[in-house]
C-alpha atoms as a PDB file:
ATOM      1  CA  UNK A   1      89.539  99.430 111.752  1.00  0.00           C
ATOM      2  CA  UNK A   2      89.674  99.982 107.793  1.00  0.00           C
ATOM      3  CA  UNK A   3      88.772  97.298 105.745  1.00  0.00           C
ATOM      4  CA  UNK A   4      91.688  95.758 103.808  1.00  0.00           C
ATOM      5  CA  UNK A   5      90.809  96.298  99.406  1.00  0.00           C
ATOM      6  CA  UNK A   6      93.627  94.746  97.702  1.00  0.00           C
ATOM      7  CA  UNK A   7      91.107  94.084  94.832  1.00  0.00           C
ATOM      8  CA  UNK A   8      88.232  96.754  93.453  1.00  0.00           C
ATOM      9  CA  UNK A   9      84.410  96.036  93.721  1.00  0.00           C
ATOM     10  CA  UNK A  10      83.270  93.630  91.424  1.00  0.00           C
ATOM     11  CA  UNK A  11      83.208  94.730  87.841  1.00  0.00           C
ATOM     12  CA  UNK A  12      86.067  97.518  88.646  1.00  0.00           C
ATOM     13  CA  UNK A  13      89.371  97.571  87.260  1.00  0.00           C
ATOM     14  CA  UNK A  14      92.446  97.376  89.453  1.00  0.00           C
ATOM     15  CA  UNK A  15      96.143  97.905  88.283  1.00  0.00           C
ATOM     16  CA  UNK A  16      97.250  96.082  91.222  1.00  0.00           C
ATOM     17  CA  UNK A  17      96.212  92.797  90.244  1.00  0.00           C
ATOM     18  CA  UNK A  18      96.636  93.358  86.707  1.00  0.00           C
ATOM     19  CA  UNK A  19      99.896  91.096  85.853  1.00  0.00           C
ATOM     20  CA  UNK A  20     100.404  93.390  82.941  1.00  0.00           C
ATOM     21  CA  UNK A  21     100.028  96.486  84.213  1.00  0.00           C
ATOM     22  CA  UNK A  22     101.392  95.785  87.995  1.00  0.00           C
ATOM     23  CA  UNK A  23     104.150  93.802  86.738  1.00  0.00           C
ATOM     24  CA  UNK A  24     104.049  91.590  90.192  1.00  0.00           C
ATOM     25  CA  UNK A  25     101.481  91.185  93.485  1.00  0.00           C
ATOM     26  CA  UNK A  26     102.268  92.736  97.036  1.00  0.00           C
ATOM     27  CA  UNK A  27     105.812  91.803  96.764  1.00  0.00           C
ATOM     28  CA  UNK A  28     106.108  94.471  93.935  1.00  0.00           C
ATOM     29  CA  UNK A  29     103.712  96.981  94.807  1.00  0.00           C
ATOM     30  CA  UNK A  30     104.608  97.165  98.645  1.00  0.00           C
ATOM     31  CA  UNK A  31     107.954  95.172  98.945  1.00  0.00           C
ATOM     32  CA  UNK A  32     109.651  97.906  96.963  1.00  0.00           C
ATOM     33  CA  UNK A  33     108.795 100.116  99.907  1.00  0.00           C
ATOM     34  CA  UNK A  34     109.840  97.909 102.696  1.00  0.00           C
ATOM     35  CA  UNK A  35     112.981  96.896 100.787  1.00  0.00           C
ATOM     36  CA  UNK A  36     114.716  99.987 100.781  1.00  0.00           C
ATOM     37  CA  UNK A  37     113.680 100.797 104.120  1.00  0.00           C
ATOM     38  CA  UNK A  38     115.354  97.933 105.522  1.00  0.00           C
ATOM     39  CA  UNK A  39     118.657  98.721 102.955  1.00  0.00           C
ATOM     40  CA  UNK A  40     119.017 102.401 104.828  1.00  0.00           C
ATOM     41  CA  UNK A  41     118.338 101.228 108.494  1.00  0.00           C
ATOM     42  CA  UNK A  42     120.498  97.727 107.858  1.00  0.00           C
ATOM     43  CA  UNK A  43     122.439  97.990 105.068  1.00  0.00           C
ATOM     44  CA  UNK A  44     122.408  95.640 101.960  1.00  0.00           C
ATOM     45  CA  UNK A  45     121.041  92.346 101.900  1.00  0.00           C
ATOM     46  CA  UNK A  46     123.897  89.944 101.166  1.00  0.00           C
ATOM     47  CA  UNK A  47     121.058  87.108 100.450  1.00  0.00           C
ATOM     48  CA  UNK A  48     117.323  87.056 100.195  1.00  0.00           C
ATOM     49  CA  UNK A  49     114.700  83.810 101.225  1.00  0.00           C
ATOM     50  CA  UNK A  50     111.667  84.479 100.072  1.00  0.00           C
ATOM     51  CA  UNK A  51     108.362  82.508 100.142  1.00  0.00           C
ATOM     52  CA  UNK A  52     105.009  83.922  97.800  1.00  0.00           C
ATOM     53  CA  UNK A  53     101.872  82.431  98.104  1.00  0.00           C
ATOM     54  CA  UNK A  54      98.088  83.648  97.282  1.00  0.00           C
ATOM     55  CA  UNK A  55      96.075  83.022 100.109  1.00  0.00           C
ATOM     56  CA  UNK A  56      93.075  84.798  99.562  1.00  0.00           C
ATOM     57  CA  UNK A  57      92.558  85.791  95.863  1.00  0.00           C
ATOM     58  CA  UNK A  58      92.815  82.920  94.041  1.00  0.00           C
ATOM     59  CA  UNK A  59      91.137  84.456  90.955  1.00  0.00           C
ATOM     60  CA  UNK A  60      94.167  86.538  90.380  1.00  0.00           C
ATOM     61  CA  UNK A  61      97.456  85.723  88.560  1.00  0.00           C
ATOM     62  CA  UNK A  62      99.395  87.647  91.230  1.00  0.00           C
ATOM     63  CA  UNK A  63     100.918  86.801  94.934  1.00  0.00           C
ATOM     64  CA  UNK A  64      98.797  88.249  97.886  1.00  0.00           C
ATOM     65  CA  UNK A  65     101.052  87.490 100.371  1.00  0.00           C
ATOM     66  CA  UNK A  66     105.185  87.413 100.564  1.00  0.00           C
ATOM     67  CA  UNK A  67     107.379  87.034 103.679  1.00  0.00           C
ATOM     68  CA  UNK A  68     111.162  87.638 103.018  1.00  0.00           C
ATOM     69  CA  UNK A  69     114.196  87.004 105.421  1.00  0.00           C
ATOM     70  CA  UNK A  70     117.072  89.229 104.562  1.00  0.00           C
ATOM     71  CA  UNK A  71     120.477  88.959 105.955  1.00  0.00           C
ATOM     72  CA  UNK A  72     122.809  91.730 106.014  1.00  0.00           C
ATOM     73  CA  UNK A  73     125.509  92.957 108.038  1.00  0.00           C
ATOM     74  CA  UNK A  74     123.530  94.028 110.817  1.00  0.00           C
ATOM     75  CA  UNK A  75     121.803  91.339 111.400  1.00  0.00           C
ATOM     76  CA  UNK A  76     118.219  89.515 109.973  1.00  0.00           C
ATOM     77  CA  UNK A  77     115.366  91.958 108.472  1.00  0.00           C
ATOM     78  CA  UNK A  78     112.146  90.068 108.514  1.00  0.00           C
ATOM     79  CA  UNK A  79     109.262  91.694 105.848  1.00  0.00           C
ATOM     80  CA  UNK A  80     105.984  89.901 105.708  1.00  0.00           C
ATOM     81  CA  UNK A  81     103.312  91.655 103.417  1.00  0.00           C
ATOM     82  CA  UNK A  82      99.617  90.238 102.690  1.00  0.00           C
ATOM     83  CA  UNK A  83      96.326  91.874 101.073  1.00  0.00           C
ATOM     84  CA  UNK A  84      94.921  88.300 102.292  1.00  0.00           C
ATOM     85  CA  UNK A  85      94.255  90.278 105.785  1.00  0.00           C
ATOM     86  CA  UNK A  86      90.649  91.521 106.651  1.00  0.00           C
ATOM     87  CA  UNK A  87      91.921  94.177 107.668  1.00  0.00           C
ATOM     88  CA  UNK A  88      94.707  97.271 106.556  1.00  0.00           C
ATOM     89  CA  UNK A  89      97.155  97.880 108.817  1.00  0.00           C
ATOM     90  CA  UNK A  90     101.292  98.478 108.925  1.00  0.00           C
ATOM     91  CA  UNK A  91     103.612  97.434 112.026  1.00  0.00           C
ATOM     92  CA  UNK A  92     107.173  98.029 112.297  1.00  0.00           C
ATOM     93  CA  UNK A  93     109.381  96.789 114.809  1.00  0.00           C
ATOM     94  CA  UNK A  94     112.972  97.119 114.833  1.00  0.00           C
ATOM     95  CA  UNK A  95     115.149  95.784 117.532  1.00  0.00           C
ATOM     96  CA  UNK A  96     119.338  97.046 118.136  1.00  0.00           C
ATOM     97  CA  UNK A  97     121.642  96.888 120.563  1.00  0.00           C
ATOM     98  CA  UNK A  98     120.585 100.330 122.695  1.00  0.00           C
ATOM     99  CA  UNK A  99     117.259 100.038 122.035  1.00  0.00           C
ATOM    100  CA  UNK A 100     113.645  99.559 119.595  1.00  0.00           C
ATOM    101  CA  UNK A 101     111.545 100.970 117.718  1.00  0.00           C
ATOM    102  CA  UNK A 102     107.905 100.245 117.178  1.00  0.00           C
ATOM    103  CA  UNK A 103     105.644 101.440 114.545  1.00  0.00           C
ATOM    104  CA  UNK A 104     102.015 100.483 115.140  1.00  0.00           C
ATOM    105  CA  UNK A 105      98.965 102.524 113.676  1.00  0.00           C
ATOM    106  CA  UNK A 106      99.385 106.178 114.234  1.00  0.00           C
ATOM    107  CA  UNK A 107     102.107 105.640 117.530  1.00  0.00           C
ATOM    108  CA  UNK A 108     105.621 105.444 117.102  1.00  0.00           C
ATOM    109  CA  UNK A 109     107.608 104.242 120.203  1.00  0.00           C
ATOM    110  CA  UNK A 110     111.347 104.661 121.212  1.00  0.00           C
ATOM    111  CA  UNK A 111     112.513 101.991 123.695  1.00  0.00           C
ATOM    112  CA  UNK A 112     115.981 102.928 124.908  1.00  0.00           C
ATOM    113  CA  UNK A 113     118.233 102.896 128.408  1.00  0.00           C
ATOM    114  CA  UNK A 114     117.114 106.494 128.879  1.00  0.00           C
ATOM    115  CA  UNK A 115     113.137 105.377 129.105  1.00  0.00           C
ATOM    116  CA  UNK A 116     110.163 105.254 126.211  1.00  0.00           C
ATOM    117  CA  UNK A 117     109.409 108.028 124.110  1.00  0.00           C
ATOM    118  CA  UNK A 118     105.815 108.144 122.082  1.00  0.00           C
ATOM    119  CA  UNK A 119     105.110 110.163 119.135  1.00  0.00           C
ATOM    120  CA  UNK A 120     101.807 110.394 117.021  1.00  0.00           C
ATOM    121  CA  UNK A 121     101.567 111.018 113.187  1.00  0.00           C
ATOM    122  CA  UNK A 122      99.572 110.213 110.350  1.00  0.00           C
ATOM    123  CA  UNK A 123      98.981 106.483 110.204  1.00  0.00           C
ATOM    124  CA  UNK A 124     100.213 104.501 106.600  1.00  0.00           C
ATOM    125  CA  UNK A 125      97.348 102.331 106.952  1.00  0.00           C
ATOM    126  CA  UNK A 126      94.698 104.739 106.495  1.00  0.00           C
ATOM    127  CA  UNK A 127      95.049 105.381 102.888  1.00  0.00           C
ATOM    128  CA  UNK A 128      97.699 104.626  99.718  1.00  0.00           C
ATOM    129  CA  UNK A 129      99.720 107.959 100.092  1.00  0.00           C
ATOM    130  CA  UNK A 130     103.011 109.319 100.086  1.00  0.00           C
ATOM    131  CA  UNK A 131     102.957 111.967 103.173  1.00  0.00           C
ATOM    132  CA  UNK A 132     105.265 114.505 102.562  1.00  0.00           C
ATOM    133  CA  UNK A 133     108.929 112.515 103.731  1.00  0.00           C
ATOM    134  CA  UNK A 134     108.577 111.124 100.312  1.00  0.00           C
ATOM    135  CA  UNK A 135     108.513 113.934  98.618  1.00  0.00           C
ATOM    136  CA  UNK A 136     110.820 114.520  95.502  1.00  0.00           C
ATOM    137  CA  UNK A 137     111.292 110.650  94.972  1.00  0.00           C
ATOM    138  CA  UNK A 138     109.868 110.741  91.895  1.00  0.00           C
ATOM    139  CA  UNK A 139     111.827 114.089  90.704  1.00  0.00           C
ATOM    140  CA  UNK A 140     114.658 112.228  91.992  1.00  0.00           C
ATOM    141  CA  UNK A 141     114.557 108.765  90.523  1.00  0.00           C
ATOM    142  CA  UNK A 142     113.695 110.905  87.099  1.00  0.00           C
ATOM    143  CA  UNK A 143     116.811 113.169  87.009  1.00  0.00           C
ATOM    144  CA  UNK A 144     119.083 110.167  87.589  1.00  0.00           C
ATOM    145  CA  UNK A 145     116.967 108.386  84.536  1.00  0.00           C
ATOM    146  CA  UNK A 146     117.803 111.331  82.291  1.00  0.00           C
ATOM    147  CA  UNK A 147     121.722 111.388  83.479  1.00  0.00           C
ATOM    148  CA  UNK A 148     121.108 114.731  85.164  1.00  0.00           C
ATOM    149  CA  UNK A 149     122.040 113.291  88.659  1.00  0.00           C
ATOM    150  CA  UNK A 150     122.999 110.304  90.644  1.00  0.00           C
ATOM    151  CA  UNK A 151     120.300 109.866  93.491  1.00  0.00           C
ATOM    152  CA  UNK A 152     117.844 106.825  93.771  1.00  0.00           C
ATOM    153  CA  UNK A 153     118.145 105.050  90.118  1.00  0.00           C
ATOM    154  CA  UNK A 154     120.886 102.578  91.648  1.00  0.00           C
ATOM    155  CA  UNK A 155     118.537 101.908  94.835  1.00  0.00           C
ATOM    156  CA  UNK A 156     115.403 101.363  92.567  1.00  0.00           C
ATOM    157  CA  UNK A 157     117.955  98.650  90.780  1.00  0.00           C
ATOM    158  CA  UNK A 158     118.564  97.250  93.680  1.00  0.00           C
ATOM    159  CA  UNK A 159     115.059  97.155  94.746  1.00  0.00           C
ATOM    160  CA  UNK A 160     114.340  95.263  91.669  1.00  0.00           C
ATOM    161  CA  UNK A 161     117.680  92.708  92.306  1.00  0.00           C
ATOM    162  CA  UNK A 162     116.297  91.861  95.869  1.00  0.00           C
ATOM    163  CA  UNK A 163     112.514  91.308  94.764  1.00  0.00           C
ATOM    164  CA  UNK A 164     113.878  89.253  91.675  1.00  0.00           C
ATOM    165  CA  UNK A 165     116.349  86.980  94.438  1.00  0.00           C
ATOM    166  CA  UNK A 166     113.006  86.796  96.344  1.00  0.00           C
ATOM    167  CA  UNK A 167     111.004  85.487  93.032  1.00  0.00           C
ATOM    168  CA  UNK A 168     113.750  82.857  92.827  1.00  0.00           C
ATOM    169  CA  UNK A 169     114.369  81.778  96.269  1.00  0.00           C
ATOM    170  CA  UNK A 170     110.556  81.285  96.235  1.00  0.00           C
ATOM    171  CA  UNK A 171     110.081  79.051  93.287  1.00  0.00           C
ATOM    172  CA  UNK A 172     113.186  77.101  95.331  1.00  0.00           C
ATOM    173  CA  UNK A 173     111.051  76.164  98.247  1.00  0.00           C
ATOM    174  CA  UNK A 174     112.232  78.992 100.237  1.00  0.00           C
ATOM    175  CA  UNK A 175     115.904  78.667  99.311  1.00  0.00           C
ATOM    176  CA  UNK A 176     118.137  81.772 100.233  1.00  0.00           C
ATOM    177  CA  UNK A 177     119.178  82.878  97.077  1.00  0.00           C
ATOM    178  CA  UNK A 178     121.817  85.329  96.494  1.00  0.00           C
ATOM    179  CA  UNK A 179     121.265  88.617  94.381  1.00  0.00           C
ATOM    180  CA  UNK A 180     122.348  88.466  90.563  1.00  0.00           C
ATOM    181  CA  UNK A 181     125.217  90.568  90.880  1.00  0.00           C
ATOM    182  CA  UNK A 182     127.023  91.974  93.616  1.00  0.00           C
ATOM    183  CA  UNK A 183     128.708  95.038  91.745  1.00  0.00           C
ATOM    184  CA  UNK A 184     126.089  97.764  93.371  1.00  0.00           C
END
């Protein structure tokens, strides 16, 4: 087990819960990476509900905890993210028509027709990383800033459409809320 630390030791500083420097809570800082995940594996969200709440650190301007329905043309994506948790740890499930996935610690498991299939590889929960499938993200989202190329500037927009529908639907109870424009 590793201990969840959404927040450093006492005295520390910690961007994360800085509302200046982090700009948002979980939904920001791990959302973003869950969001466009479920945009390449289901497509676009045509509508977002959203409900934030702080359950644990109270102390701190920011959410702790967001869970998000999205609904897009392959169905419902559910994301629910918390620092609230004692401990760290990332699941994944996705279900489809010939099979699912699961995601669970260092194990990832293929359910199809034609049987289960395991896999082991680095675990996301045992440290804030970017293994080497991110790579070039950054280089990426940079050349499109600087008009050199067209790569993940109009996801990263996107990104920031669905966690600002999620903001809204939120401070509506829960409300689905549709993103602020639809010309992506």
């Amino acid at each position: 087990m590793r201990i969840a630390a959404a927040v450093s030791a006492k005295g520390a500083a910690n961007w994360r819960v800085d509302a200046e420097q982090a700009g948002g809570g979980i939904l920001s800082d791990h959302g973003w990476h869950a969001l466009y995940c479920v945009m390449r594996w289901a497509g676009v969200p045509l509508g977002v509900a959203g409900l934030l709440e702080t359950r644990r650190f109270h102390q701190q301007p920011l959410e702790d905890t967001a869970a998000l329905e999205l609904d897009t043309d392959a169905g419902v994506s559910n994301i629910f993210l918390t620092w609230a948790a004692d401990e760290r740890s990332n699941t994944i499930d996705i279900e489809g028509e010939k099979g699912e996935i699961h995601v669970a610690g260092d194990a990832l498991i293929l359910e199809s027709e034609s049987g289960q299939r395991r896999w082991r590889s680095p675990s996301l929960s045992e440290g804030s990383h970017h293994p080497d499938w991110f790579g070039g993200v950054a280089a990426d989202f940079l050349a499109a800033a600087r008009g050199a190329a067209k790569s993940n500037l109009d996801q990263a927009v996107l990104c920031a459409r669905l966690i600002d529908a999620a903001q809204r639907s939120s401070a509506a109870g829960g409300a689905q809320a549709a993103l602020d424009d639809q010309s992506f």
